[in-house]
N, C-alpha and C. Protein backbone atom coordinates (compact mmCIF):
# COMPACT_ATOMS: atom_id res chain seq x y z
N UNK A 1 0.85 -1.18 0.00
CA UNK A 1 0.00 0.00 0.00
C UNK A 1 0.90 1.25 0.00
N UNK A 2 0.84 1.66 -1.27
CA UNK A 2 1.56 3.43 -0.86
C UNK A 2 0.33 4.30 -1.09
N UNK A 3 0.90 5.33 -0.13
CA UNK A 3 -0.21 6.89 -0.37
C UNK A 3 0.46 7.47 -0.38
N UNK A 4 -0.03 8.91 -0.77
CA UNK A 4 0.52 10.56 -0.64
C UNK A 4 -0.38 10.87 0.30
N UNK A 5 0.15 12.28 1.02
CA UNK A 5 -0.62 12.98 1.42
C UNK A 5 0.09 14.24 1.93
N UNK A 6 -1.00 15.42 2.16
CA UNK A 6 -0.30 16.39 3.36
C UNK A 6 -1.04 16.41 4.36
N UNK A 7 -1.39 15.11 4.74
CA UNK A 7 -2.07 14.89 6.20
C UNK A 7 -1.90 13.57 6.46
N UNK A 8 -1.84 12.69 7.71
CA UNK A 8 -1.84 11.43 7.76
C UNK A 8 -3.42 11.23 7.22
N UNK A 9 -3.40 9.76 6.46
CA UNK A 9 -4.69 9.36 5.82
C UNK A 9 -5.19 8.80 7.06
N UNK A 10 -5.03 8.03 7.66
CA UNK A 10 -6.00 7.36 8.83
C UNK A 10 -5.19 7.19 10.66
N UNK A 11 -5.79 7.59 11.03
CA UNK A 11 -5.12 7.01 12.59
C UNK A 11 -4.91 6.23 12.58
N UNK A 12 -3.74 5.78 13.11
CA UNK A 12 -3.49 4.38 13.40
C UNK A 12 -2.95 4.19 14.89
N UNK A 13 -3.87 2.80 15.69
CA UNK A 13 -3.76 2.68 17.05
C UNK A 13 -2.02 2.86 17.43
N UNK A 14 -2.34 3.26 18.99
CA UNK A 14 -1.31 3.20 19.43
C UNK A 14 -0.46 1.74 19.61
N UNK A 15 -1.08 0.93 19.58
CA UNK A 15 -0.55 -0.28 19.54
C UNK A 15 -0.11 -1.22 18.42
N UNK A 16 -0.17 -0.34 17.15
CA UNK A 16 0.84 -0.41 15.92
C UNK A 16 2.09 0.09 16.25
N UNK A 17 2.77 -0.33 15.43
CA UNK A 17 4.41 0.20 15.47
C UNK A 17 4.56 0.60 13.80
N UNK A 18 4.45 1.83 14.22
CA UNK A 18 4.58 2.99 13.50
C UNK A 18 5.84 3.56 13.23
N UNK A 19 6.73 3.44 12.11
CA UNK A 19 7.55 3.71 12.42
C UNK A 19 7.78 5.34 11.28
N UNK A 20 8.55 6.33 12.04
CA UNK A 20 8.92 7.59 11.14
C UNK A 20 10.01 7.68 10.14
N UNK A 21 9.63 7.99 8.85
CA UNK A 21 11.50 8.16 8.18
C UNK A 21 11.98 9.66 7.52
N UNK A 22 12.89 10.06 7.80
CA UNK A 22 13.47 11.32 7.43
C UNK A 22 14.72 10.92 6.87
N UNK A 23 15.27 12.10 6.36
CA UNK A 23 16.59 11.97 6.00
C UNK A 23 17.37 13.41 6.37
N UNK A 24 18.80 12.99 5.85
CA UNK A 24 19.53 14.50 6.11
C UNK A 24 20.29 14.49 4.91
N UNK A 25 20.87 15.40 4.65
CA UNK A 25 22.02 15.38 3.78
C UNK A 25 21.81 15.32 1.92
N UNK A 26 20.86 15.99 1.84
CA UNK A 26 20.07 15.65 0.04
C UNK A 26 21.12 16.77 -0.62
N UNK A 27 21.68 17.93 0.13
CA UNK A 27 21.98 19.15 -1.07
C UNK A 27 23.32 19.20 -0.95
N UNK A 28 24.10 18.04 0.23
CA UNK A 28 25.75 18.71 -0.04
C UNK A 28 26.17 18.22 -0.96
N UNK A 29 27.47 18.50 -1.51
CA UNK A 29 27.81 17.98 -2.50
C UNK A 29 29.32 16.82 -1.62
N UNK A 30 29.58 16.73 -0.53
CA UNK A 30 30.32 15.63 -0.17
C UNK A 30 29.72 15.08 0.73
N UNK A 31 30.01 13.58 1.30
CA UNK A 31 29.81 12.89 2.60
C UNK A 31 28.37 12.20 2.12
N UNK A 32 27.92 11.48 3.18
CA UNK A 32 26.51 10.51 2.58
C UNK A 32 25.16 11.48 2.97
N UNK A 33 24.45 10.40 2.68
CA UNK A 33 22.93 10.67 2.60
C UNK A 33 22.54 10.30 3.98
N UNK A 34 21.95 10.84 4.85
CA UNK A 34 21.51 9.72 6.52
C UNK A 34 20.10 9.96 6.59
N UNK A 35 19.90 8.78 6.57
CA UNK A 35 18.04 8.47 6.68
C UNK A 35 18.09 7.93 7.97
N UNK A 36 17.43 7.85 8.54
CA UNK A 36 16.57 7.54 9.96
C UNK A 36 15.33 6.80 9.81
N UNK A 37 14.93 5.68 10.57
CA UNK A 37 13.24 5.22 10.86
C UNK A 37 13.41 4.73 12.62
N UNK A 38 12.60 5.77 13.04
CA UNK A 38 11.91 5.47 14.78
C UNK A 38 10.54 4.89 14.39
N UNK A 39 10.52 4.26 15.64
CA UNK A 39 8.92 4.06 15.89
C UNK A 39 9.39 4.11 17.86
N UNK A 40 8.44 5.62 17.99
CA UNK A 40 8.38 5.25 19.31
C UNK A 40 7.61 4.83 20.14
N UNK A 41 7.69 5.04 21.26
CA UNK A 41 7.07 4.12 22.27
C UNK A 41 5.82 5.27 22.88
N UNK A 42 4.70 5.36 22.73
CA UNK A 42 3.76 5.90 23.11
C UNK A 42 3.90 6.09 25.00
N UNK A 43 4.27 5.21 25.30
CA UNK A 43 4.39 5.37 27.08
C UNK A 43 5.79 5.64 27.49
N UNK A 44 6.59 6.07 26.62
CA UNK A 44 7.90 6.91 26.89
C UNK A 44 7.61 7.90 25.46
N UNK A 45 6.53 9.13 26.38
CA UNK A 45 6.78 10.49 25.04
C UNK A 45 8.24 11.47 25.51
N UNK A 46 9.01 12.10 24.09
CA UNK A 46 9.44 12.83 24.40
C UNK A 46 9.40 14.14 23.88
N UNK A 47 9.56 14.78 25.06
CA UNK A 47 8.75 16.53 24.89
C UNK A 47 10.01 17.01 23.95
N UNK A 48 9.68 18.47 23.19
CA UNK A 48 10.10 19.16 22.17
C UNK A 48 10.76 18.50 21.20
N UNK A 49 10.36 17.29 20.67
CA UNK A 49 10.17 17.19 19.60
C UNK A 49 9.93 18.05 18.22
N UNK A 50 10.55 18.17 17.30
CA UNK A 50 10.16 19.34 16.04
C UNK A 50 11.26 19.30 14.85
N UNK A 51 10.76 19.54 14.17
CA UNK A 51 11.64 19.86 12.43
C UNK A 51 13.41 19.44 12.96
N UNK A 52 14.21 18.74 12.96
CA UNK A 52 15.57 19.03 12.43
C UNK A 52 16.04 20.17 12.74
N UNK A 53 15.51 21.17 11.21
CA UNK A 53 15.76 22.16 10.64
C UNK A 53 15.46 23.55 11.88
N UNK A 54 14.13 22.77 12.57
CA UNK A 54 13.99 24.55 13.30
C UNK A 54 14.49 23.81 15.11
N UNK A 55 15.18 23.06 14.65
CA UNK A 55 15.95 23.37 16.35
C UNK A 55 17.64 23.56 16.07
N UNK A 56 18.34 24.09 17.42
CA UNK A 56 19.56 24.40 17.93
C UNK A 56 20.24 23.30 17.37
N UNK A 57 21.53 23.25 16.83
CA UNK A 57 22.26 22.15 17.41
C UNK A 57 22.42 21.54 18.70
N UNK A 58 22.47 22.37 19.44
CA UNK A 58 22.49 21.99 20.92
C UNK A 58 21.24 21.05 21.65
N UNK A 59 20.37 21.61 20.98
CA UNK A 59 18.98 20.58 21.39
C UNK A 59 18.89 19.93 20.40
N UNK A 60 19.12 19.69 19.15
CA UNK A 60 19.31 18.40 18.70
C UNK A 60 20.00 17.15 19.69
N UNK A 61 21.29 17.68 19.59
CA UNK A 61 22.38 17.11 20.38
C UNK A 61 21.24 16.44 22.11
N UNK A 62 20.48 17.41 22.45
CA UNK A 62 20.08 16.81 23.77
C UNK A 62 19.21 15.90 23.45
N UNK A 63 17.89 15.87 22.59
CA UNK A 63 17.34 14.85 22.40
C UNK A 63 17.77 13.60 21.57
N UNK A 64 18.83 13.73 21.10
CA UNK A 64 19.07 12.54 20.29
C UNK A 64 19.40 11.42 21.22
N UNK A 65 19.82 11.29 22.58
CA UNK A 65 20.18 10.29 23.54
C UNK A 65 18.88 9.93 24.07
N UNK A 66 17.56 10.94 24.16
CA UNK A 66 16.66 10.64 24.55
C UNK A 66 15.96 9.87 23.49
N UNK A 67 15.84 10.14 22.22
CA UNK A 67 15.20 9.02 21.36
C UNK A 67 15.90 8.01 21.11
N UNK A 68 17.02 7.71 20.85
CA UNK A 68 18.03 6.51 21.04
C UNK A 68 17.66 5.42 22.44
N UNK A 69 17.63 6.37 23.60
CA UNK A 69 16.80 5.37 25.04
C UNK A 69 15.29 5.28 25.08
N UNK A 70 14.44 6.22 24.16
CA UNK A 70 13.15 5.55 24.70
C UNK A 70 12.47 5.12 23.36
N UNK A 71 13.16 5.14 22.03
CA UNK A 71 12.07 4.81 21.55
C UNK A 71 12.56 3.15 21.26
N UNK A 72 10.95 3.06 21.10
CA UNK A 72 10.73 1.07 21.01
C UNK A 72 11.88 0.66 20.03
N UNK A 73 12.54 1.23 18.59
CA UNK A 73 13.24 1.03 17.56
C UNK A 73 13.94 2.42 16.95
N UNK A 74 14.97 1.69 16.37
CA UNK A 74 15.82 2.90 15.59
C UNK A 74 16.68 2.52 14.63
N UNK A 75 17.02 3.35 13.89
CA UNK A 75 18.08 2.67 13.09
C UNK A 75 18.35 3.89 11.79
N UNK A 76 19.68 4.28 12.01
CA UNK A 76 20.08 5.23 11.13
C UNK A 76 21.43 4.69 10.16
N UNK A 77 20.73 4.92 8.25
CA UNK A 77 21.81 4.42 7.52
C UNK A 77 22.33 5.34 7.11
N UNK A 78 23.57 5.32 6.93
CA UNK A 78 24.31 6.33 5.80
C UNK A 78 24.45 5.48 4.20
N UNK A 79 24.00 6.38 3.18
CA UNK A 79 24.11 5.81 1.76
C UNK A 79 25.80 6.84 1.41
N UNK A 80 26.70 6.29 1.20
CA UNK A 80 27.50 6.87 1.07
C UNK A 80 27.57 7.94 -0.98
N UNK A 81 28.65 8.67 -0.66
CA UNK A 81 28.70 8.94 -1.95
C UNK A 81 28.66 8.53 -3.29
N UNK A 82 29.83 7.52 -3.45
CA UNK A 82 29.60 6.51 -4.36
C UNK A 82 28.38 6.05 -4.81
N UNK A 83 27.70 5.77 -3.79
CA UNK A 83 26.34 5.33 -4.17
C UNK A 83 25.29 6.14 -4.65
N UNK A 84 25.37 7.14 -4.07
CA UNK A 84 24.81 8.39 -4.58
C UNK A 84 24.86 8.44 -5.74
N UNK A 85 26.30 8.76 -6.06
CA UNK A 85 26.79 8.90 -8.10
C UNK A 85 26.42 8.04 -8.66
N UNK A 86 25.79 6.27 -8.16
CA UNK A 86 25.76 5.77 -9.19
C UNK A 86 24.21 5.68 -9.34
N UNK A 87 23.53 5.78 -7.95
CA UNK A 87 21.63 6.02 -8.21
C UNK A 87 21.29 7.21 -8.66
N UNK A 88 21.79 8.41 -8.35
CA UNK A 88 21.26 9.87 -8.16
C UNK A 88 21.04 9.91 -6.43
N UNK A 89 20.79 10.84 -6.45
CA UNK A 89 20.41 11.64 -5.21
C UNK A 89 18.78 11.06 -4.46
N UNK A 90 18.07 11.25 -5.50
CA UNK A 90 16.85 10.74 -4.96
C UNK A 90 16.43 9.45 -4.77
N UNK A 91 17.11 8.63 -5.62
CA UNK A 91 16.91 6.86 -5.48
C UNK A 91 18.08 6.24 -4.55
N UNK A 92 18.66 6.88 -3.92
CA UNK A 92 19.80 6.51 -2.92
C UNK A 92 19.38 7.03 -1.77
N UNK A 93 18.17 7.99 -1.73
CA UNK A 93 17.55 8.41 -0.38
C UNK A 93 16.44 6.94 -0.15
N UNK A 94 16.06 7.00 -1.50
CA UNK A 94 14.63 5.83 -1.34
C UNK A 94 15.28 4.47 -0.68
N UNK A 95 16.36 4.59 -1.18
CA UNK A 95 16.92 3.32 -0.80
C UNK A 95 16.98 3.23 0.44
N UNK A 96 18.19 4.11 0.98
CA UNK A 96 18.84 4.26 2.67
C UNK A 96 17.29 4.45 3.21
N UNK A 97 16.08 4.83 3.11
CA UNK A 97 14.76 4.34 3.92
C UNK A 97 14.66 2.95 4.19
N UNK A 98 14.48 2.82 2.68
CA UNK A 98 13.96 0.79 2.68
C UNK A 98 15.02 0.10 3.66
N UNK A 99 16.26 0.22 3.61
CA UNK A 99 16.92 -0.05 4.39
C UNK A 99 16.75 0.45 5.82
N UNK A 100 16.72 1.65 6.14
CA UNK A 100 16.60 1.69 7.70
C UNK A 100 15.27 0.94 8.22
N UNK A 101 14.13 0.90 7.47
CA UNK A 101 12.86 0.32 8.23
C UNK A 101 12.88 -0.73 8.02
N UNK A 102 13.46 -1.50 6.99
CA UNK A 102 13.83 -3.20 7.04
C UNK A 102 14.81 -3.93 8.12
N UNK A 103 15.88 -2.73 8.99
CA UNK A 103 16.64 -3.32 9.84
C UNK A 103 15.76 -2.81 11.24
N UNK A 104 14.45 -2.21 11.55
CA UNK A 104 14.29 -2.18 12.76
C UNK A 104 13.49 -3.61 13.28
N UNK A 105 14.17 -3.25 14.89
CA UNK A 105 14.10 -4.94 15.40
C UNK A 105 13.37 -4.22 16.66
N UNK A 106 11.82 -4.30 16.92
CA UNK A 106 10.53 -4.49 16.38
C UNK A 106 10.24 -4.12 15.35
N UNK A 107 10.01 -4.98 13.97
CA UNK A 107 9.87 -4.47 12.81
C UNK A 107 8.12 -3.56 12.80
N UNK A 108 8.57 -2.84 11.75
CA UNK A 108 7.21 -1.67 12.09
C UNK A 108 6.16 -2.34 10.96
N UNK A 109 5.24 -2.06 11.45
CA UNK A 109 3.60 -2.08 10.85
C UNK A 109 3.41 -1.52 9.70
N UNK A 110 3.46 -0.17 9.85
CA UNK A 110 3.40 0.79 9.13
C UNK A 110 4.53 1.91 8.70
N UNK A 111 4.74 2.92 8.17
CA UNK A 111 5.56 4.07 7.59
C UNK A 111 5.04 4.98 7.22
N UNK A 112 5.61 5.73 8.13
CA UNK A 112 5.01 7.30 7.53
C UNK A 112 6.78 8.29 6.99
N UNK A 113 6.07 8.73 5.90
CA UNK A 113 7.44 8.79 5.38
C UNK A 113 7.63 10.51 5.07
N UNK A 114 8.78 11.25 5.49
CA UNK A 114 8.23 12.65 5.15
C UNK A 114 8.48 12.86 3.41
N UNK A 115 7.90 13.92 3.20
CA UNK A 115 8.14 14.08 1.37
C UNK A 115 7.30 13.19 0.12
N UNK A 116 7.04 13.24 -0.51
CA UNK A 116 6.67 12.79 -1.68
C UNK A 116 6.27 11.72 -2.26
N UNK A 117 7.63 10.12 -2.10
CA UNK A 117 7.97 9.40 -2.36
C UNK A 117 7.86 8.42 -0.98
N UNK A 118 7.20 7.34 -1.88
CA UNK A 118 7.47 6.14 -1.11
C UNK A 118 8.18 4.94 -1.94
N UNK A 119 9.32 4.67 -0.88
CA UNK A 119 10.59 3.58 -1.35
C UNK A 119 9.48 2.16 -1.89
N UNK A 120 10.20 1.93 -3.22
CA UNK A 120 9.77 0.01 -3.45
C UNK A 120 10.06 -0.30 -2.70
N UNK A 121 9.63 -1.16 -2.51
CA UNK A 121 9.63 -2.79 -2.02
C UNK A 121 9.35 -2.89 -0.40
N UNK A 122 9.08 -1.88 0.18
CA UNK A 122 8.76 -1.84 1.60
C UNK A 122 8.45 -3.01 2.32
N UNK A 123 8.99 -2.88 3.16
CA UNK A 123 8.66 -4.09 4.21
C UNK A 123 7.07 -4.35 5.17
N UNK A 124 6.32 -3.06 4.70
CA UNK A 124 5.34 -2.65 5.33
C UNK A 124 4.43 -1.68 4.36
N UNK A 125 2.91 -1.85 5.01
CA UNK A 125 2.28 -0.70 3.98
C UNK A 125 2.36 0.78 4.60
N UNK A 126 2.80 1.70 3.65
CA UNK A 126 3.49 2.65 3.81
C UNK A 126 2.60 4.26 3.83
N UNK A 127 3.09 5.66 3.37
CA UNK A 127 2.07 6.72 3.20
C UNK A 127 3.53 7.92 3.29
N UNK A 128 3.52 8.70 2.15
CA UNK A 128 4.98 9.67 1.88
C UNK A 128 3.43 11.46 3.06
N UNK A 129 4.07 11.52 3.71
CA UNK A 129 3.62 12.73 3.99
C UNK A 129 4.36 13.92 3.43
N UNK A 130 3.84 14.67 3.25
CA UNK A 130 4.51 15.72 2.81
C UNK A 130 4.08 16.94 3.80
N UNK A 131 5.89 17.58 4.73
CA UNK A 131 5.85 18.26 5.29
C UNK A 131 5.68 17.70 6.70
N UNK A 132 5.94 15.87 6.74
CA UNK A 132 5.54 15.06 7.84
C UNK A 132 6.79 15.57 8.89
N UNK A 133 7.80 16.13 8.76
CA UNK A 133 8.69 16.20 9.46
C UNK A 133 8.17 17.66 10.81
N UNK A 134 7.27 18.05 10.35
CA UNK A 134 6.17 19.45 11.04
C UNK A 134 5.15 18.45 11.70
N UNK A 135 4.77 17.30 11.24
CA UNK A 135 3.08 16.54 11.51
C UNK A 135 3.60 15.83 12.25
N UNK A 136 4.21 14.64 12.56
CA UNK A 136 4.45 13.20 12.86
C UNK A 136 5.47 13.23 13.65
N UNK A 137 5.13 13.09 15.13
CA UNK A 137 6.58 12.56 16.25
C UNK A 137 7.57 11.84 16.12
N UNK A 138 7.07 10.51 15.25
CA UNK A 138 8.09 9.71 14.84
C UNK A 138 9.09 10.39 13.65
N UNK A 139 8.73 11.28 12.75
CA UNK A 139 9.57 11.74 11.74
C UNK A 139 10.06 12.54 12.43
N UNK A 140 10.04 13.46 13.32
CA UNK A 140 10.49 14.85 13.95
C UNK A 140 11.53 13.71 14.30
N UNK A 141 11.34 12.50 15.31
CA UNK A 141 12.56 11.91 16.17
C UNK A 141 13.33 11.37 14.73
N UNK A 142 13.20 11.01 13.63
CA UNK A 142 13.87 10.18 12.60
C UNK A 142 15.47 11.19 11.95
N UNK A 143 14.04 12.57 12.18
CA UNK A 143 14.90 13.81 11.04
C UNK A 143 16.40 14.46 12.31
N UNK A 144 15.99 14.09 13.46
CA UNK A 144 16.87 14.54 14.23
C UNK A 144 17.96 13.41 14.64
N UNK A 145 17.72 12.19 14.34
CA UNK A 145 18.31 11.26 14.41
C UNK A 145 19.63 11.32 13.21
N UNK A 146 18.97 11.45 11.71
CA UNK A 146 19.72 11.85 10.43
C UNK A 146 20.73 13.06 10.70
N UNK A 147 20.12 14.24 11.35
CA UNK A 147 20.59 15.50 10.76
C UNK A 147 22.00 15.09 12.18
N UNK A 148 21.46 14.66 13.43
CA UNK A 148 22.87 14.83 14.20
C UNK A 148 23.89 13.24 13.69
N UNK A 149 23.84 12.66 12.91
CA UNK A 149 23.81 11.54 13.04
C UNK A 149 25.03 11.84 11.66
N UNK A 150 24.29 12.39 10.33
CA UNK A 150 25.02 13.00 10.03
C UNK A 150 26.42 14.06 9.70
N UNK A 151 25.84 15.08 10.65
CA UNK A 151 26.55 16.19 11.19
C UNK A 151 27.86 15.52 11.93
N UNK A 152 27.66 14.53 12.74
CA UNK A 152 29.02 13.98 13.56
C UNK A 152 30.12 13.55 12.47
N UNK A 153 28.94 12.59 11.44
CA UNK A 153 29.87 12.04 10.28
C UNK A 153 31.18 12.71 9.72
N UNK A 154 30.42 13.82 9.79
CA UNK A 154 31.25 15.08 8.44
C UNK A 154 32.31 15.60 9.34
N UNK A 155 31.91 15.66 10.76
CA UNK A 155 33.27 16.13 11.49
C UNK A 155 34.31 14.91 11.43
N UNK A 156 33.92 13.86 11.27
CA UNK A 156 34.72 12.80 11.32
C UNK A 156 35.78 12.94 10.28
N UNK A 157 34.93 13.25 9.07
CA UNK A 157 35.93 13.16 7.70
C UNK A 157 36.66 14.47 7.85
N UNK A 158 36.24 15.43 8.54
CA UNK A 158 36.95 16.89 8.82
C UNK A 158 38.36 15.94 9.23
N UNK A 159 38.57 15.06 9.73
CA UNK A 159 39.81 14.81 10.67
C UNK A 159 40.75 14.46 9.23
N UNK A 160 40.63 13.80 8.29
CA UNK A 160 41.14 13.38 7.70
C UNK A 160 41.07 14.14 5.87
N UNK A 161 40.18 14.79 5.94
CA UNK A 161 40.36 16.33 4.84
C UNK A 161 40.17 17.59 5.44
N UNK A 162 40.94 18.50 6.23
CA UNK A 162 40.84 19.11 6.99
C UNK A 162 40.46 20.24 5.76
N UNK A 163 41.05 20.14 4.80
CA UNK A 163 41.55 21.42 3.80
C UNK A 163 39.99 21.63 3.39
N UNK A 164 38.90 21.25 3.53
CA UNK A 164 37.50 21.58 2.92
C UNK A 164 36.47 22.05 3.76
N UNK A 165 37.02 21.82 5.33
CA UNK A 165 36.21 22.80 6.15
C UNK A 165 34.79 21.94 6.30
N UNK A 166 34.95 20.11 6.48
CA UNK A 166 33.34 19.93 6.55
C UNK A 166 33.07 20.21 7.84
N UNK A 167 34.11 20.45 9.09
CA UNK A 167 33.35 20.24 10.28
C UNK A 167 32.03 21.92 10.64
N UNK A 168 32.54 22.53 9.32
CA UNK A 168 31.80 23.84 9.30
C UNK A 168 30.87 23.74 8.72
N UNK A 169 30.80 23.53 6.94
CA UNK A 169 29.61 23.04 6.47
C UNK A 169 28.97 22.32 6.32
N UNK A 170 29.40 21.01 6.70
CA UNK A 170 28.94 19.62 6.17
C UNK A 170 28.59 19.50 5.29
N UNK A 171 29.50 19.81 4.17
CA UNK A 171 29.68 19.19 2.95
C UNK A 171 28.65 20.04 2.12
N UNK A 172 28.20 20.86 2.64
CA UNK A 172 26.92 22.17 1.63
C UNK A 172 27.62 22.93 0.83
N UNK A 173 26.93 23.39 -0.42
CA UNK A 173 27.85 24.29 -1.10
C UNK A 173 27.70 25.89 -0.43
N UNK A 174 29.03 26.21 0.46
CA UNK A 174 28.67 27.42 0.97
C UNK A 174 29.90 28.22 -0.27
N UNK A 175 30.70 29.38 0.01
CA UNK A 175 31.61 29.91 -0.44
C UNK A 175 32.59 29.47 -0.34
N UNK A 176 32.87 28.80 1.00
CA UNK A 176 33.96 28.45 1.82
C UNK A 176 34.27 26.76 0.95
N UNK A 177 32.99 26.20 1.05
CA UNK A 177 33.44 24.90 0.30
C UNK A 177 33.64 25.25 -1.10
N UNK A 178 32.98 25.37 -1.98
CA UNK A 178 33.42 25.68 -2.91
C UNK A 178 34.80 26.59 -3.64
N UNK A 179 35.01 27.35 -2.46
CA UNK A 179 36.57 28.20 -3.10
C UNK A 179 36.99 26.77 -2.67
N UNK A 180 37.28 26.10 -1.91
CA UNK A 180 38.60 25.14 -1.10
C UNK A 180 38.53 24.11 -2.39
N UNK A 181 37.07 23.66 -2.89
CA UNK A 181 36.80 22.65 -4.25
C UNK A 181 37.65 22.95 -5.28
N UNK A 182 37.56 24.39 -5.43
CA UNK A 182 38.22 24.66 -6.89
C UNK A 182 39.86 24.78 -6.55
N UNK A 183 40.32 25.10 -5.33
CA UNK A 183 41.66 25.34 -5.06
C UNK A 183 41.85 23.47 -5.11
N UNK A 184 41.79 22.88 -3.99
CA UNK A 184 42.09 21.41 -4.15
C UNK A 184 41.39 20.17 -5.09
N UNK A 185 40.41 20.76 -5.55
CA UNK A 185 39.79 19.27 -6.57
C UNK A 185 39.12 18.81 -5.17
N UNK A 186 38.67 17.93 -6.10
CA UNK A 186 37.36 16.71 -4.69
C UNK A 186 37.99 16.12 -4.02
N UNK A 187 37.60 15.44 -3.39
CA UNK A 187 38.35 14.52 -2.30
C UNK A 187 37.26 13.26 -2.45
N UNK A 188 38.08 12.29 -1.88
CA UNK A 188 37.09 10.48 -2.24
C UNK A 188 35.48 10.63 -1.53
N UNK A 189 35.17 11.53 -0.36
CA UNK A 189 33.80 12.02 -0.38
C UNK A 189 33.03 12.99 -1.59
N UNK A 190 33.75 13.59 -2.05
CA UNK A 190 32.39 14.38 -2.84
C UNK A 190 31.56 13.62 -3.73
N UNK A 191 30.84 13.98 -4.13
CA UNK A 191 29.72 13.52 -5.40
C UNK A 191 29.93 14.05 -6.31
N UNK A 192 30.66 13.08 -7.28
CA UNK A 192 31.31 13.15 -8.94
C UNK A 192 29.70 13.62 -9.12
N UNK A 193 28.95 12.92 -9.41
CA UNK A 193 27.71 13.36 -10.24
C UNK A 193 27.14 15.01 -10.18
N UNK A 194 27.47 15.87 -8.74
CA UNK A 194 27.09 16.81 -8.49
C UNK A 194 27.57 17.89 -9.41
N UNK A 195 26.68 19.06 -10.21
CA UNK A 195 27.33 19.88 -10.91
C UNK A 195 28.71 20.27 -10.10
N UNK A 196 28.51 21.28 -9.14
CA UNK A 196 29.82 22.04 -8.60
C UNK A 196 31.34 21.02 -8.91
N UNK A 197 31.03 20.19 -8.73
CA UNK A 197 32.05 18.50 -8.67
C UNK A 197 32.61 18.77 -9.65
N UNK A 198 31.87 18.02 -10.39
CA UNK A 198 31.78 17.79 -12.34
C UNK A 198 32.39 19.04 -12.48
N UNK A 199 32.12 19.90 -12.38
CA UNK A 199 32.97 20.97 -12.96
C UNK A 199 34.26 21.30 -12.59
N UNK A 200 34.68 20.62 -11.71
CA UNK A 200 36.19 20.39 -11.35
C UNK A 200 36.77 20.26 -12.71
N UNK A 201 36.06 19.31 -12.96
CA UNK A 201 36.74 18.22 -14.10
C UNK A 201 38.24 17.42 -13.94
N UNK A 202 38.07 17.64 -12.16
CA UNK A 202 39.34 16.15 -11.93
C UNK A 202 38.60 15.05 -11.47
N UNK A 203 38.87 13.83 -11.47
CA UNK A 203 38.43 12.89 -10.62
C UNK A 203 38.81 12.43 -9.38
């Protein structure tokens, strides 16, 4: 079963396992893709929950230990670059979903998925919300799961390409990445497929 919507289509009891999927990482041009699927636990809620995008780092950073300990399941993949270049951008997100909600252990019922698209082959009957990352507790905990989950990643590779500055941008095309792109060429994270990249024209 897939749906669209910009509303959940039906309630579903609390005693489904529901699980949320978000992602992070769609517009940089280095480092992976990180998708997320929670399904939490209705009798462990956790308060301020919201968008990724409209909280602190810092309160990211605080709730991410709290959804990691209370919710019923979790599981965050990284689709690396490579993979990226060889699906695109958007079928390497679909993917790293199918994958995170196929490895949670209580496997989920259902999926509520933020955005547009719902991944083949699901393990479950599914529903793409659009704008679910504003609607749905479980996506708010998924997208914050991705975005810090992410974010650590890129400092990681900061250790070992210092010269590109991801622990600043994570891998986004700011000024800063892009002058350092054109001064050094890519490094084994970027995304050949990405214009800014490609226009290196080194490999």
């Amino acid at each position: 079963m897939t749906k669209l919507t910009s509303l959940p289509l039906f309630p579903v009891a609390d005693s489904v396992l529901v699980a949320g999927v978000d992602e992070a990482g769609r517009g940089p041009l280095a480092g992976p893709v990180a998708v997320a699927a929670v399904i939490l636990d209705p009798a462990r809620p956790i308060a301020g929950l919201d968008d990724s995008k409209k909280l602190s780092e810092a309160r990211r950073e605080a709730l991410y230990p709290q959804i990691v300990e209370c919710a019923l399941a979790w599981r965050i993949e990284f689709v690396e670059a490579d993979e990226i270049d060889r699906l695109n951008i958007l079928q390497a997100t679909l993917v790293g979903m199918r994958r995170a909600v196929m490895a949670l252990q209580p496997a989920a019922v259902f999926a509520r998925i933020d955005g547009n698209k719902v991944p083949k082959d699901m393990p479950c009957p599914a529903e793409a919300l659009i704008g679910g990352d504003a609607i749905e507790p479980a996506i708010m905990a998924a997208s914050i799961l991705a975005k810090v989950a992410r974010d650590r990643h890129m400092c990681g590779l900061h250790a070992q390409w210092p010269q590109y500055g991801f622990d600043l941008h994570k891998g986004y095309p700011t000024p800063m990445h892009l002058a350092a792109l054109a001064e050094h060429g890519p490094c084994p994270q970027h995304r050949r497929s990405f214009a800014p990249v490609r226009a290196t024209g080194q490999d």
